[in-house]
Protein backbone atom coordinates (compact mmCIF):
# COMPACT_ATOMS: atom_id res chain seq x y z
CA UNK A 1 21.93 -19.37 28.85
CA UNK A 2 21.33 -15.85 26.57
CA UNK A 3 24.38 -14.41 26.06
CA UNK A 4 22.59 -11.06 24.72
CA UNK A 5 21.70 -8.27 26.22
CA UNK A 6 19.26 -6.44 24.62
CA UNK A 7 18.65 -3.67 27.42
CA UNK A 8 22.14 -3.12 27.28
CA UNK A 9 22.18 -2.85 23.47
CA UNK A 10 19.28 -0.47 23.56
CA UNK A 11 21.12 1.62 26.23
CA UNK A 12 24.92 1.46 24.72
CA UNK A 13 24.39 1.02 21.09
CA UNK A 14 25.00 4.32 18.90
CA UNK A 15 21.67 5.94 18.11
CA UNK A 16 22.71 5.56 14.10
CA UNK A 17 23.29 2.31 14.42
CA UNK A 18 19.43 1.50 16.22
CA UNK A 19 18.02 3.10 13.29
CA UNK A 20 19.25 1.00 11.12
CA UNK A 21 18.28 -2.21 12.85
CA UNK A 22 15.23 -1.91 15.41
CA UNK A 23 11.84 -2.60 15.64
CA UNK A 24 9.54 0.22 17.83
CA UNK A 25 5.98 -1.56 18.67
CA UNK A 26 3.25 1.40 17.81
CA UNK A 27 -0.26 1.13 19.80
CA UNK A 28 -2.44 1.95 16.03
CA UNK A 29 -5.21 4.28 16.63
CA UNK A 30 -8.43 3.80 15.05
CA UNK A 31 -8.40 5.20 11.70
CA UNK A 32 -5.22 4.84 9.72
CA UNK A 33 -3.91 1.94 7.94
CA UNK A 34 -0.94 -0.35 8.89
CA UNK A 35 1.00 1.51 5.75
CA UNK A 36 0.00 4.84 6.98
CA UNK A 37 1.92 4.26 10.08
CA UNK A 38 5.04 2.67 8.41
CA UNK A 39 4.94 5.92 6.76
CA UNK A 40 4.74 8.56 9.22
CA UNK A 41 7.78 5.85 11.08
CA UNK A 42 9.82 6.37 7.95
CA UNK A 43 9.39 10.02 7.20
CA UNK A 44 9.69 11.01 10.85
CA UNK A 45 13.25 9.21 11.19
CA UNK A 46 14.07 9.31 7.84
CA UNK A 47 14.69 6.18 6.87
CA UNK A 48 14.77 4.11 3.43
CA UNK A 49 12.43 1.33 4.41
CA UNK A 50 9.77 0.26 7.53
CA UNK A 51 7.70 -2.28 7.35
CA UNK A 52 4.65 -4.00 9.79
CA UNK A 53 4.65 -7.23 11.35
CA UNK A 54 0.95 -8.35 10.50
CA UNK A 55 -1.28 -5.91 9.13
CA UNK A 56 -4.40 -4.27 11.21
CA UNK A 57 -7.44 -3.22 9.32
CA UNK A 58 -7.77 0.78 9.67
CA UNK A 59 -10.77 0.56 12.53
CA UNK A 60 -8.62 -2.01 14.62
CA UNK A 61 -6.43 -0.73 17.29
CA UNK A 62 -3.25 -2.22 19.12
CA UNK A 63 -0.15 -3.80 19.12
CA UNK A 64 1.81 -2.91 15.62
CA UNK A 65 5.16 -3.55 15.46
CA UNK A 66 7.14 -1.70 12.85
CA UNK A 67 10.89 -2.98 11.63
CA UNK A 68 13.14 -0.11 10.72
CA UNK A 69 15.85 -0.81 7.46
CA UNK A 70 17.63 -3.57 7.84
CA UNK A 71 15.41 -5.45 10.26
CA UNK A 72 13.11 -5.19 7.51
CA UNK A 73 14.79 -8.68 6.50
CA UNK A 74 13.94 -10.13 9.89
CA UNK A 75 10.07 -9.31 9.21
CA UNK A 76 8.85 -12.96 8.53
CA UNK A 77 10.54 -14.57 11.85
CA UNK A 78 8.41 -12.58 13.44
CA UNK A 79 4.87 -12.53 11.81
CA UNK A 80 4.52 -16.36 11.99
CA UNK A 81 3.71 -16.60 15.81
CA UNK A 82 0.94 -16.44 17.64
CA UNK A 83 -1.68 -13.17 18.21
CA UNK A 84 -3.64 -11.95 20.72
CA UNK A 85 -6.84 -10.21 20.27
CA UNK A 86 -9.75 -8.40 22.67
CA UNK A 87 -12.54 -7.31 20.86
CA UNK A 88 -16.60 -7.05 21.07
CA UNK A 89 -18.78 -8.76 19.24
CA UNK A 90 -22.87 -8.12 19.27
CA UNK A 91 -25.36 -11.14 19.07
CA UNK A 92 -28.40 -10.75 17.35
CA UNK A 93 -30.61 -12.05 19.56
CA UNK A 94 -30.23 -12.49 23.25
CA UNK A 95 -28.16 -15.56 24.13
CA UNK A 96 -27.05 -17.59 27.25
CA UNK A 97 -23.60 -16.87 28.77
CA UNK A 98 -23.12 -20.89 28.96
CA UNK A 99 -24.61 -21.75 25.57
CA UNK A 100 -22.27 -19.32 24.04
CA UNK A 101 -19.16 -20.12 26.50
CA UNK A 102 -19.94 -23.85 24.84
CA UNK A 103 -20.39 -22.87 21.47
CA UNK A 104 -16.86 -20.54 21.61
CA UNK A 105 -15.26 -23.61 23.24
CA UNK A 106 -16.03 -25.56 19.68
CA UNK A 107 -13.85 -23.14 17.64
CA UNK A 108 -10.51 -23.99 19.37
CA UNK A 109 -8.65 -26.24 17.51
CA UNK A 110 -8.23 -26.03 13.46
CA UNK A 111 -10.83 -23.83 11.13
CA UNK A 112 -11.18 -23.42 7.70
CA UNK A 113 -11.17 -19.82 6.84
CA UNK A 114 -11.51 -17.58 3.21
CA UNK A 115 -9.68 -14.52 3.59
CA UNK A 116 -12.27 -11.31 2.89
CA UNK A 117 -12.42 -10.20 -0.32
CA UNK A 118 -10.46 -6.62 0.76
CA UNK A 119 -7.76 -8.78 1.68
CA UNK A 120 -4.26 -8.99 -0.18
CA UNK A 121 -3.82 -13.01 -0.05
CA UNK A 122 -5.36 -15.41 -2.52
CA UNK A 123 -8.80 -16.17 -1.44
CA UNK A 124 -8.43 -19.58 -1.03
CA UNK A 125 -9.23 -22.30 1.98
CA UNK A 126 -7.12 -22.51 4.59
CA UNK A 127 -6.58 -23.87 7.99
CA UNK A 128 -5.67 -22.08 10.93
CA UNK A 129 -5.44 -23.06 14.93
CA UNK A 130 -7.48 -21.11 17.73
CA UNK A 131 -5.80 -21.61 20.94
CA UNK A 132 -8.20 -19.76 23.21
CA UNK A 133 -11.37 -18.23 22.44
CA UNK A 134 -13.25 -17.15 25.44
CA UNK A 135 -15.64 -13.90 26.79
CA UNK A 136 -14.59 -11.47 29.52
CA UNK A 137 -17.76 -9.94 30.32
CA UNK A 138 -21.58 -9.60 29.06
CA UNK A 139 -23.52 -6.16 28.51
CA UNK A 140 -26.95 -7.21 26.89
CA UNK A 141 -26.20 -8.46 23.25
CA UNK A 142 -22.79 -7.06 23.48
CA UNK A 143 -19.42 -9.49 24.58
CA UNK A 144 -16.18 -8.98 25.28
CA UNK A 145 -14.23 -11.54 24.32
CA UNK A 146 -10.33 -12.65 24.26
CA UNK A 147 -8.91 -15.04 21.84
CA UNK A 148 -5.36 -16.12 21.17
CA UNK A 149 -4.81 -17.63 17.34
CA UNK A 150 -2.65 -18.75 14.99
CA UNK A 151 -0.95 -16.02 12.83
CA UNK A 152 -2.99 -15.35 9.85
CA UNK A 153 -5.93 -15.69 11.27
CA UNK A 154 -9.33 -13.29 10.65
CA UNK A 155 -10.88 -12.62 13.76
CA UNK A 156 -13.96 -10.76 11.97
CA UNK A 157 -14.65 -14.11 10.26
CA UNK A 158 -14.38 -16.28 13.61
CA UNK A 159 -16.66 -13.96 15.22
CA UNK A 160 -19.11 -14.38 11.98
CA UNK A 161 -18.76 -18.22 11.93
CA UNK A 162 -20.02 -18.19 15.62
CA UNK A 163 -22.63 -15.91 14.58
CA UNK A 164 -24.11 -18.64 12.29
CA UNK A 165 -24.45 -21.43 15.41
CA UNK A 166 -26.78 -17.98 17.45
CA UNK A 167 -28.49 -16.61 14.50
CA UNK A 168 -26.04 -14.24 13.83
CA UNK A 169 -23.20 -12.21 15.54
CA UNK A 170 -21.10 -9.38 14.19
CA UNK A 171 -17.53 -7.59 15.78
CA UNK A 172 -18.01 -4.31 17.11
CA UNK A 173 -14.60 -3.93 18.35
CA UNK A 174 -10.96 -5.53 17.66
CA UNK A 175 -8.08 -4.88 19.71
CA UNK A 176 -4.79 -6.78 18.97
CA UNK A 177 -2.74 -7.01 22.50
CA UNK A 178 0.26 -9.35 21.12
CA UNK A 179 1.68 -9.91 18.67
CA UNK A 180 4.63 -12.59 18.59
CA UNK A 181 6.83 -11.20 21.31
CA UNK A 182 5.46 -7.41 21.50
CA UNK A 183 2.40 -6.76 23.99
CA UNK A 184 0.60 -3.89 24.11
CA UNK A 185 2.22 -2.59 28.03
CA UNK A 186 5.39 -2.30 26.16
CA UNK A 187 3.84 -0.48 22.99
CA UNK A 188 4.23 3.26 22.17
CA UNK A 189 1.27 5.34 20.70
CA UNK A 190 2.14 7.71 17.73
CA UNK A 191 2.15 10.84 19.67
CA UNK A 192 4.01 9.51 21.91
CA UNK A 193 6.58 9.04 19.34
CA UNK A 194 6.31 12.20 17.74
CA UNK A 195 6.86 14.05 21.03
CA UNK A 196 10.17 11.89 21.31
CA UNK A 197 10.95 12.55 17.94
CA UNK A 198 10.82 16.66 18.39
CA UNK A 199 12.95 15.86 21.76
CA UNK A 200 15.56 14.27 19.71
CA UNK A 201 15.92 17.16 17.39
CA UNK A 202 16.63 19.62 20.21
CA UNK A 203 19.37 17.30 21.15
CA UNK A 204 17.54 15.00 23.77
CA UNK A 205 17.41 11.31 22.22
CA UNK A 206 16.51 9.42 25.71
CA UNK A 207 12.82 9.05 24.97
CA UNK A 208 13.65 7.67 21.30
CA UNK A 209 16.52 5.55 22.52
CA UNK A 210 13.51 3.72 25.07
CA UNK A 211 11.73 3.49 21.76
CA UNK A 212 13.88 0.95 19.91
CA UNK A 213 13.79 -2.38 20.51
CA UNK A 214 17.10 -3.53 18.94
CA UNK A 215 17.13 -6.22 16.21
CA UNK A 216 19.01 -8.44 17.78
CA UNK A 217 15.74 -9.54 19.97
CA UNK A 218 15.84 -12.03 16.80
CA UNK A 219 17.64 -13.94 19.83
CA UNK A 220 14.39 -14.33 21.45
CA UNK A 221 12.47 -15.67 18.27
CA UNK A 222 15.24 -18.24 16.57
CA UNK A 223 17.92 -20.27 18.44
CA UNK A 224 20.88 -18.13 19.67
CA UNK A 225 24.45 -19.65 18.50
CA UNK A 226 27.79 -18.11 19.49
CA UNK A 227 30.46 -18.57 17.56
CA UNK A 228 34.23 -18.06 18.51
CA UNK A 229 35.66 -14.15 17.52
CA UNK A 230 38.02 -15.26 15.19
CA UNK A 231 35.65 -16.93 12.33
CA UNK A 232 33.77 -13.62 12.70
CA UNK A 233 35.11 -12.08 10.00
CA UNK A 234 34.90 -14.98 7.46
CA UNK A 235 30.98 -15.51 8.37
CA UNK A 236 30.38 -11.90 7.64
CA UNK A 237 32.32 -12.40 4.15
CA UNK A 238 29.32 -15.60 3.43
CA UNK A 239 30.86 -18.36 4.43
CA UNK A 240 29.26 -21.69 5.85
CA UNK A 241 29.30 -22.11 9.36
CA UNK A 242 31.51 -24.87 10.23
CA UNK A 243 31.07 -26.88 13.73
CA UNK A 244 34.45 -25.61 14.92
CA UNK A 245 33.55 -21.81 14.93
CA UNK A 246 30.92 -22.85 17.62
CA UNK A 247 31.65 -22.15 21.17
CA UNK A 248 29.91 -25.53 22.29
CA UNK A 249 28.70 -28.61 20.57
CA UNK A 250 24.86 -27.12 20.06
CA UNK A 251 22.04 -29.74 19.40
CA UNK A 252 20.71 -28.48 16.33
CA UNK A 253 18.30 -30.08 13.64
CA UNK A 254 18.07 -29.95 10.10
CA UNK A 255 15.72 -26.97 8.79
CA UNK A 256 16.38 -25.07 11.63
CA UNK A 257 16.86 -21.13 11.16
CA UNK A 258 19.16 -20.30 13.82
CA UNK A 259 20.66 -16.42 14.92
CA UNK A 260 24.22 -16.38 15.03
CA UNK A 261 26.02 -13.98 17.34
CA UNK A 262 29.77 -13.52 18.51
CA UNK A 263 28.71 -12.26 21.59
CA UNK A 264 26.55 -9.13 21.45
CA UNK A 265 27.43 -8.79 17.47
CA UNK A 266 24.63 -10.30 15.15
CA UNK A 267 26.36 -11.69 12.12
CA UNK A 268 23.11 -13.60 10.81
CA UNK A 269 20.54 -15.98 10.52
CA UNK A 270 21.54 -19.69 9.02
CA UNK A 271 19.69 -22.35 8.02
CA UNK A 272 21.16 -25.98 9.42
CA UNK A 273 20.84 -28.30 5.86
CA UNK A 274 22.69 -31.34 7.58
CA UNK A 275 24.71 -32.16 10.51
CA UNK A 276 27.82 -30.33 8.86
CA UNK A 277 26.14 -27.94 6.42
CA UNK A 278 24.80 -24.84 7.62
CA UNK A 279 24.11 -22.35 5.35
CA UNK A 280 24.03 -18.12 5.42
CA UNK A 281 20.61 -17.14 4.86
CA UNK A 282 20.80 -13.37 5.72
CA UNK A 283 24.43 -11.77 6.62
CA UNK A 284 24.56 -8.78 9.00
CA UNK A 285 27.08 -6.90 7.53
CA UNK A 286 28.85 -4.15 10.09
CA UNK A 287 28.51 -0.87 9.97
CA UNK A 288 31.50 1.15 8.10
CA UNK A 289 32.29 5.00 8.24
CA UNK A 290 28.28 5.51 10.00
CA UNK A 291 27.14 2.66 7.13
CA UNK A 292 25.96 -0.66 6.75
CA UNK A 293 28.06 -1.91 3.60
């Protein structure tokens, strides 16, 4: 059973204290890139450091997540699940809904993909897994398609490798919908955000406060832990978490990341190295005088 609350931390929790350890899921536009928004984020709130959770070429719209300060550090828990994607993608010559349906069908599973040359990984071979790749709807040579993959993947070069089985296809549109655990009903576009943040500096911070997802939804992406309040202290000063600060005998297995909370307060993520050994990775430290130390 979850013991937290993450409504009620985005509801009770000091505004300060949510911008220093959030997340707020954007809806891009077309146009900008991923770094444009973490830039109008920062600037408008003022922070020291944003950063996105899986980058969106500038034409590509959707679901961006964007980690403000200190959930910065939580970024890569979060980019390694799965994405979502809608887009349309033109044939160039007139095809057969079932001899495409079949030929989409062949790409789920493990490809081999190059990242583009505009790209800022290595170019080399890699694998990644398509767990659904299917159309919506037909409008001549145009399809609408859905497809759920493995993070890292390039869904312009999936919809080019099916090209090559038809004589050629090529993406019109991309829309990303998920990404990990952020969908696109519970996203925010940037005027949207804008307006809220001109509301919050006439005094009103209700539409911001909706805004922020708290960083402790970590909870929801690694294996909540509680420990007992009085080792609380000595976790947040780096020390190993022994078996007796638990509050129950969890079943946990070696290489394991887990989120450790004493109730509602995130002290960090650990890493379980053996049976007895597990390990600070990343220490929340409390805030002091309006501060993180």
């Amino acid at each position: 059973m979850k013991e937290v609350n993450i409504k009620k931390i985005q509801e009770e929790k000091p505004i300060n204290e949510l911008l220093e350890f959030s997340i707020i899921n954007i809806d891009k536009p077309s146009g900008p890139t991923s770094f444009q928004i973490d830039t109008i984020i920062k600037n408008a709130l003022n922070l020291r450091k944003t950063s996105h959770f899986g980058t969106l070429d500038p034409m590509v719209t959707g679901v961006l997540p964007i980690a403000l300060n200190r959930a910065c550090k939580l970024m890569n828990y979060f980019m390694q699940r799965n994405k979502t994607y809608v887009g349309i993608m033109r044939v160039h010559k007139e095809t057969e809904l079932k001899e495409l349906e079949e030929i989409m069908k062949g790409f789920i599973g493990k490809v081999s993909q190059i990242p583009p040359l505009k790209s800022r990984v290595k170019r080399v071979e890699r694998k990644r897994t398509i767990f659904s790749f299917k159309k919506k709807e037909k409008n001549e040579k145009d399809f609408l398609f859905e497809t759920e993959v493995e993070a890292g993947t390039y869904i312009r070069k999936l919809v080019h490798d099916l090209g090559e089985k038809i004589d050629g296809a090529h993406m019109l549109e991309l829309r990303r919908t998920k990404a990990s655990i952020f969908e696109e009903k519970n996203s925010v576009t940037i005027f949207e955000f804008l307006e809220a943040i001109e509301e919050y500096k006439k005094g009103n911070e209700s539409k911001l406060r909706k805004m922020f997802i708290p960083g402790e939804i970590i909870s929801n992406i690694l294996e909540e832990v509680q420990i007992k309040k009085e080792f609380k202290n000595k976790l947040f000063h780096g020390s190993y978490l022994k078996r007796e600060y638990l509050v129950k005998n969890y079943d946990l297995k070696n290489g394991e990341k887990i989120a450790v909370f004493e109730n509602e307060t995130f002290i960090g993520v650990f890493e379980v190295v053996t049976k007895q050994i597990i390990k600070p990775v990343y220490i929340m430290q409390p805030m002091k005088n309006g501060r993180f130390r």
